[in-house]
PDB file of N, CA and C in Angstrom:
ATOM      1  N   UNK A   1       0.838  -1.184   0.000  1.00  0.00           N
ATOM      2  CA  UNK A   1       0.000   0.000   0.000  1.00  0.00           C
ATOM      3  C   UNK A   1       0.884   1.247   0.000  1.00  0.00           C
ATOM      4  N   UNK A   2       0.469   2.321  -0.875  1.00  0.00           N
ATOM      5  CA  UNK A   2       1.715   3.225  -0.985  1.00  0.00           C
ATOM      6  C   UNK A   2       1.075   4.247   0.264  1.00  0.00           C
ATOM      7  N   UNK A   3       2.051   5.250   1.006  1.00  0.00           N
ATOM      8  CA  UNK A   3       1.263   6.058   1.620  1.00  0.00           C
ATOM      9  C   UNK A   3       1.525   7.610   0.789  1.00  0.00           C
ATOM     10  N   UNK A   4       0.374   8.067   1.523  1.00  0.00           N
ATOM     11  CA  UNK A   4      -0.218   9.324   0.175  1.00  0.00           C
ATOM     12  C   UNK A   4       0.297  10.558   1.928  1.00  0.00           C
ATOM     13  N   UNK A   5       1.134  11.043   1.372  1.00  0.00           N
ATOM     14  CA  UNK A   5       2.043  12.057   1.501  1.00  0.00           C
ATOM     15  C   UNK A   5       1.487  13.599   1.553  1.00  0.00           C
ATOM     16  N   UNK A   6       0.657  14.082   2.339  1.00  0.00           N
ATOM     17  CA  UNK A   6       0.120  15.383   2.622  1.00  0.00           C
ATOM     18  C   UNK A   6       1.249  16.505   2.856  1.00  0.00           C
ATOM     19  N   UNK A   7       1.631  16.518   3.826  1.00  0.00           N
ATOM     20  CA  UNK A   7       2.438  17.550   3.945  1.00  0.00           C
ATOM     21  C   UNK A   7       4.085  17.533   3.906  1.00  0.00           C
ATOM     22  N   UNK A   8       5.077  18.619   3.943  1.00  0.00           N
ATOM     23  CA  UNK A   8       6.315  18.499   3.402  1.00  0.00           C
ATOM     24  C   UNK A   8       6.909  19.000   4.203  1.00  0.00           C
ATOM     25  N   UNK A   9       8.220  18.873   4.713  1.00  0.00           N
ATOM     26  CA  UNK A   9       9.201  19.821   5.773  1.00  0.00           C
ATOM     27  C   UNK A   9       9.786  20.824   4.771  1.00  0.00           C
ATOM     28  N   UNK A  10       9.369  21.901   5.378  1.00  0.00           N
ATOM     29  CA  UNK A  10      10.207  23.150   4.704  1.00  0.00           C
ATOM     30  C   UNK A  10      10.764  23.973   5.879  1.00  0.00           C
ATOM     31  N   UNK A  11      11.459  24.870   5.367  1.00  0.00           N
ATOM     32  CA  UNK A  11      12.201  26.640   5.941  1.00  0.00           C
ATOM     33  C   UNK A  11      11.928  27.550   5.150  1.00  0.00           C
ATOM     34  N   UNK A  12      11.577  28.309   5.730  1.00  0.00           N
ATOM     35  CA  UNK A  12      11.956  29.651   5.586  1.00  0.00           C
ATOM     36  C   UNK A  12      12.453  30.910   6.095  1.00  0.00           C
ATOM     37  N   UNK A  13      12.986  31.524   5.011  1.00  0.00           N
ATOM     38  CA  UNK A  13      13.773  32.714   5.411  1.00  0.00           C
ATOM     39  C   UNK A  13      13.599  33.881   4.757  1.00  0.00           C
ATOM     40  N   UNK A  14      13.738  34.685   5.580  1.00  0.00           N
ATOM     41  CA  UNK A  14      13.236  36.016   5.200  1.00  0.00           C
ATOM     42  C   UNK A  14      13.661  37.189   5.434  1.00  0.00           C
ATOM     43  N   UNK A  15      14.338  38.735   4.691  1.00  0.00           N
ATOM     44  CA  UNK A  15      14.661  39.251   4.899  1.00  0.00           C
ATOM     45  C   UNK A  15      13.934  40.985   4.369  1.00  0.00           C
ATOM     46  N   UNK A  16      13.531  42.026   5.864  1.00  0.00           N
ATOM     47  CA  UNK A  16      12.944  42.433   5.502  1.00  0.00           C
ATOM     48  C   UNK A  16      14.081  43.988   5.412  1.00  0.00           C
ATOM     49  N   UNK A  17      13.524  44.496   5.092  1.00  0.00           N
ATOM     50  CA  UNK A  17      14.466  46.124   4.981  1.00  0.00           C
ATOM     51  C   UNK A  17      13.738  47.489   4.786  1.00  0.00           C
ATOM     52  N   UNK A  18      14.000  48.191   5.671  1.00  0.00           N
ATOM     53  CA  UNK A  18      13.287  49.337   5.611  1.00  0.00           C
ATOM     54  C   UNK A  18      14.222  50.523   5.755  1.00  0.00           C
ATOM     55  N   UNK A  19      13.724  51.733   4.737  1.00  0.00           N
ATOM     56  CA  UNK A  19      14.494  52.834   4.500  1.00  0.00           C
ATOM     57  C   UNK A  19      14.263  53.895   4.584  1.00  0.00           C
ATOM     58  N   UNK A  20      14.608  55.248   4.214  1.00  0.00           N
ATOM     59  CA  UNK A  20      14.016  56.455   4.313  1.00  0.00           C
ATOM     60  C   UNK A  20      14.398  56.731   2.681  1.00  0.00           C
ATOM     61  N   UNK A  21      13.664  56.775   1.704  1.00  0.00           N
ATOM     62  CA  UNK A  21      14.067  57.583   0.254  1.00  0.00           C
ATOM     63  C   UNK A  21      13.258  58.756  -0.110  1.00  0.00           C
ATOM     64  N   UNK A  22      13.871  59.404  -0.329  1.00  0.00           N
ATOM     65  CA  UNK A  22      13.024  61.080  -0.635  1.00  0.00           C
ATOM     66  C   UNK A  22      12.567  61.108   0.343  1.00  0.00           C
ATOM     67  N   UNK A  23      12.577  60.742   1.946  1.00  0.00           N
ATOM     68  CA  UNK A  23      11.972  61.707   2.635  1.00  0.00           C
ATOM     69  C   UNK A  23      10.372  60.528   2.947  1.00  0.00           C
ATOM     70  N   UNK A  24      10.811  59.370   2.295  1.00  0.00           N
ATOM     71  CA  UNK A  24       8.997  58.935   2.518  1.00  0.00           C
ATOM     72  C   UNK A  24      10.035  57.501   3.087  1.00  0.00           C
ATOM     73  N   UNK A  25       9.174  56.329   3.670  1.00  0.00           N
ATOM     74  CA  UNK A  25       9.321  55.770   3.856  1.00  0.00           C
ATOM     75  C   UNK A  25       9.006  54.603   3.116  1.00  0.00           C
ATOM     76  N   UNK A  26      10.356  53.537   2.785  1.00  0.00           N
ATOM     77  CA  UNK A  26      10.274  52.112   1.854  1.00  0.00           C
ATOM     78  C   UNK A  26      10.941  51.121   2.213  1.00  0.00           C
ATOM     79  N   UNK A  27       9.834  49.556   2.500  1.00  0.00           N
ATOM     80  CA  UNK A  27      10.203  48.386   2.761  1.00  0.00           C
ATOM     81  C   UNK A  27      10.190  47.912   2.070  1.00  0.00           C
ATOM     82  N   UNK A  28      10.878  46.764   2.083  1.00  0.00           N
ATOM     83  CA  UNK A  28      11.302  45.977   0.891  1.00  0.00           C
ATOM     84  C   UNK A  28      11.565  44.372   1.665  1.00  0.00           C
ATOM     85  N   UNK A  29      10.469  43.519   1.598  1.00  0.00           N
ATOM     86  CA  UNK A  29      10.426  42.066   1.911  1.00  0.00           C
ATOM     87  C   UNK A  29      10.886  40.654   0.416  1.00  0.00           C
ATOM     88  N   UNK A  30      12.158  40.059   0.932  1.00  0.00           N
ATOM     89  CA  UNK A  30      12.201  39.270   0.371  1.00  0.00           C
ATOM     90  C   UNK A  30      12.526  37.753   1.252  1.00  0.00           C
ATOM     91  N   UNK A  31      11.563  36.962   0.501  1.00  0.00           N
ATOM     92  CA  UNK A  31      12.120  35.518   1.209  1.00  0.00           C
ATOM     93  C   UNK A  31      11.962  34.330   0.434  1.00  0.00           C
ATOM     94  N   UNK A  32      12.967  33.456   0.679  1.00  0.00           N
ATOM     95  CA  UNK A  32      12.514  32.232  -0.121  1.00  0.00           C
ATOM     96  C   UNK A  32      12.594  30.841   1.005  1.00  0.00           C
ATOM     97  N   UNK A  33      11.484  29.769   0.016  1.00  0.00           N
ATOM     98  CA  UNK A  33      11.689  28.780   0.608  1.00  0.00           C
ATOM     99  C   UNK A  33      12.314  27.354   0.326  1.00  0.00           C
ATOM    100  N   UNK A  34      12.754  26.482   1.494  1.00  0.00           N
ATOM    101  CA  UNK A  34      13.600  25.291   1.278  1.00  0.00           C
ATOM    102  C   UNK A  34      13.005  24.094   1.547  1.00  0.00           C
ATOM    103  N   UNK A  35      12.691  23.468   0.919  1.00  0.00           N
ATOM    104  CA  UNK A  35      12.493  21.610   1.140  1.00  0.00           C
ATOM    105  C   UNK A  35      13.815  21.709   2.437  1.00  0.00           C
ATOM    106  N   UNK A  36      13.167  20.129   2.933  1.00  0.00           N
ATOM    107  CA  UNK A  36      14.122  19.773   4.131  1.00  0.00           C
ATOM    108  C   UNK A  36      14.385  18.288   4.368  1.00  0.00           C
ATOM    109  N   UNK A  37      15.505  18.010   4.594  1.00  0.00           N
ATOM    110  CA  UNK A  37      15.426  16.224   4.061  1.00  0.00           C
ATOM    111  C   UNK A  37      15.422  16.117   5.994  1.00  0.00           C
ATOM    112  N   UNK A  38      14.704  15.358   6.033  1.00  0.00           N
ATOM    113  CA  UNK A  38      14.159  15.262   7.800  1.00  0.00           C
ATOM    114  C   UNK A  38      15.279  14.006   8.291  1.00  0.00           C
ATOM    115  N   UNK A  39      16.048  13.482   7.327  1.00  0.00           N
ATOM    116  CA  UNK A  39      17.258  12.703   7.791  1.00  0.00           C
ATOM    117  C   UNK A  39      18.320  13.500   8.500  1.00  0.00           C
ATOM    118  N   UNK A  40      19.034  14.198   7.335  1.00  0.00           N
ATOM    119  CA  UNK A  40      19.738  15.064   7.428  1.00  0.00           C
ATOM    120  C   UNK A  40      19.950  16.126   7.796  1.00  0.00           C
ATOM    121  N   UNK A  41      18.503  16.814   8.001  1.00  0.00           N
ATOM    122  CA  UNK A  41      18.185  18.301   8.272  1.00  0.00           C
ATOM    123  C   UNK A  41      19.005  19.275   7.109  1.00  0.00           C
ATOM    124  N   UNK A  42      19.058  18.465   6.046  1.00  0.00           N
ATOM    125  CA  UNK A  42      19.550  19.620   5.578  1.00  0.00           C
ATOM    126  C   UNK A  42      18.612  20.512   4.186  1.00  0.00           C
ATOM    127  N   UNK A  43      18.380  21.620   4.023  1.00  0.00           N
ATOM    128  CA  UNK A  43      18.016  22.018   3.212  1.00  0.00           C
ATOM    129  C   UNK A  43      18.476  22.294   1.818  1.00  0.00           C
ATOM    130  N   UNK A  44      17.166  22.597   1.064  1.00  0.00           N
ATOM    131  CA  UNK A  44      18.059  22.737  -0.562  1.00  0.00           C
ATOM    132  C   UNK A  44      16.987  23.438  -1.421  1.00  0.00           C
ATOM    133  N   UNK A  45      17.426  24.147  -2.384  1.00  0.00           N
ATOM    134  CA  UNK A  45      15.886  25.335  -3.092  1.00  0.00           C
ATOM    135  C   UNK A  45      14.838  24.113  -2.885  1.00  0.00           C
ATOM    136  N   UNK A  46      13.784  25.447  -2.675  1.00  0.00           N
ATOM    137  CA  UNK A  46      12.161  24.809  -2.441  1.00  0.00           C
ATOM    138  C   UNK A  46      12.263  24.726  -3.933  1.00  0.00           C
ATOM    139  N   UNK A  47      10.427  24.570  -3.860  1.00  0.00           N
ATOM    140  CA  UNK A  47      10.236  24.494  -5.358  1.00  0.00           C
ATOM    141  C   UNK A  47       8.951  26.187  -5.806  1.00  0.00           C
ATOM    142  N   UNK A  48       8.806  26.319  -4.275  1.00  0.00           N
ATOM    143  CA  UNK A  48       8.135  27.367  -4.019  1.00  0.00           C
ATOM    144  C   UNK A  48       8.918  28.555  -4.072  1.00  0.00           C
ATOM    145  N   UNK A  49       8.280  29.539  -5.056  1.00  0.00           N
ATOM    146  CA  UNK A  49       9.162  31.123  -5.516  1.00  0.00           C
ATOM    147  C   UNK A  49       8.097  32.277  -5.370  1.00  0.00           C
ATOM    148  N   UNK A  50       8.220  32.651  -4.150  1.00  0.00           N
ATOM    149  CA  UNK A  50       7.915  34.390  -3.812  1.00  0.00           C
ATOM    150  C   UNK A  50       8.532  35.421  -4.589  1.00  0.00           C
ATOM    151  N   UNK A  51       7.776  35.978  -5.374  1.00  0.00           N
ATOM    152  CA  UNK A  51       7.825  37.407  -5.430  1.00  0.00           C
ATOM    153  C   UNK A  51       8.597  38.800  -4.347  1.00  0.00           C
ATOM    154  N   UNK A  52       9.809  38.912  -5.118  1.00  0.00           N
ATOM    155  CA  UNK A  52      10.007  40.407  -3.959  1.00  0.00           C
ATOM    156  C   UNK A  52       8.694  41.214  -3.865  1.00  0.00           C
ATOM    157  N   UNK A  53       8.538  41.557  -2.239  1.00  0.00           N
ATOM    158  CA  UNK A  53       7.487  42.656  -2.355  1.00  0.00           C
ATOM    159  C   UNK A  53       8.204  44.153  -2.131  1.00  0.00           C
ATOM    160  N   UNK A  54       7.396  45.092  -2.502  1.00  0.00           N
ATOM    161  CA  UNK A  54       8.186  46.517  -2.374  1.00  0.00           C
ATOM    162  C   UNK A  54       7.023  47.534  -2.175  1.00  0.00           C
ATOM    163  N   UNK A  55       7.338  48.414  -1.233  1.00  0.00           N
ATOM    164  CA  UNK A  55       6.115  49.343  -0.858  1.00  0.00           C
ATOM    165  C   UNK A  55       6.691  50.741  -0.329  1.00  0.00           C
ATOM    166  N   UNK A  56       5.909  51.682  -0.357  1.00  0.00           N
ATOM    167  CA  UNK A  56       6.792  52.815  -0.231  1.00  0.00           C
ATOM    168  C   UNK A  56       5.684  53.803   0.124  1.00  0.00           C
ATOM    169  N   UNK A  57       5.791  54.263   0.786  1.00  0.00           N
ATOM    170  CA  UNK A  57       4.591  55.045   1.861  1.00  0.00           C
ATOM    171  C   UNK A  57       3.983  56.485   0.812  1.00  0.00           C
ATOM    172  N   UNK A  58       3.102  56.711   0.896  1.00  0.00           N
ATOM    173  CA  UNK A  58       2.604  58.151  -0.218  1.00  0.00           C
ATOM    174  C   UNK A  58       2.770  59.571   0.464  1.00  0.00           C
TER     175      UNK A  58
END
């Protein structure tokens, strides 16, 4: 009987940054994520790809 596999070990990491440009205020969130081999603990690229986000106050 095969077993049917729901969920996955991942990480993530994330790095956020915030600035002052012209006088207004801009963050800037980027993160990606990692599969995780639960033997080893070791990680390696997910297969999952975020978008940089970027925002900047009016």
């Amino acid at each position: 009987m095969q077993e049917i596999v729901r969920f996955k070990p991942v990480a993530f990491q994330a790095e956020h940054r915030f600035r002052c440009e012209g006088g207004k205020l801009r963050y800037e969130y980027d993160g990606a994520s990692f599969d995780v081999d639960v033997e080893t603990m070791r990680r390696t690229g997910g297969s999952d790809r975020f978008p940089p986000f970027v925002s900047v106050e009016q």
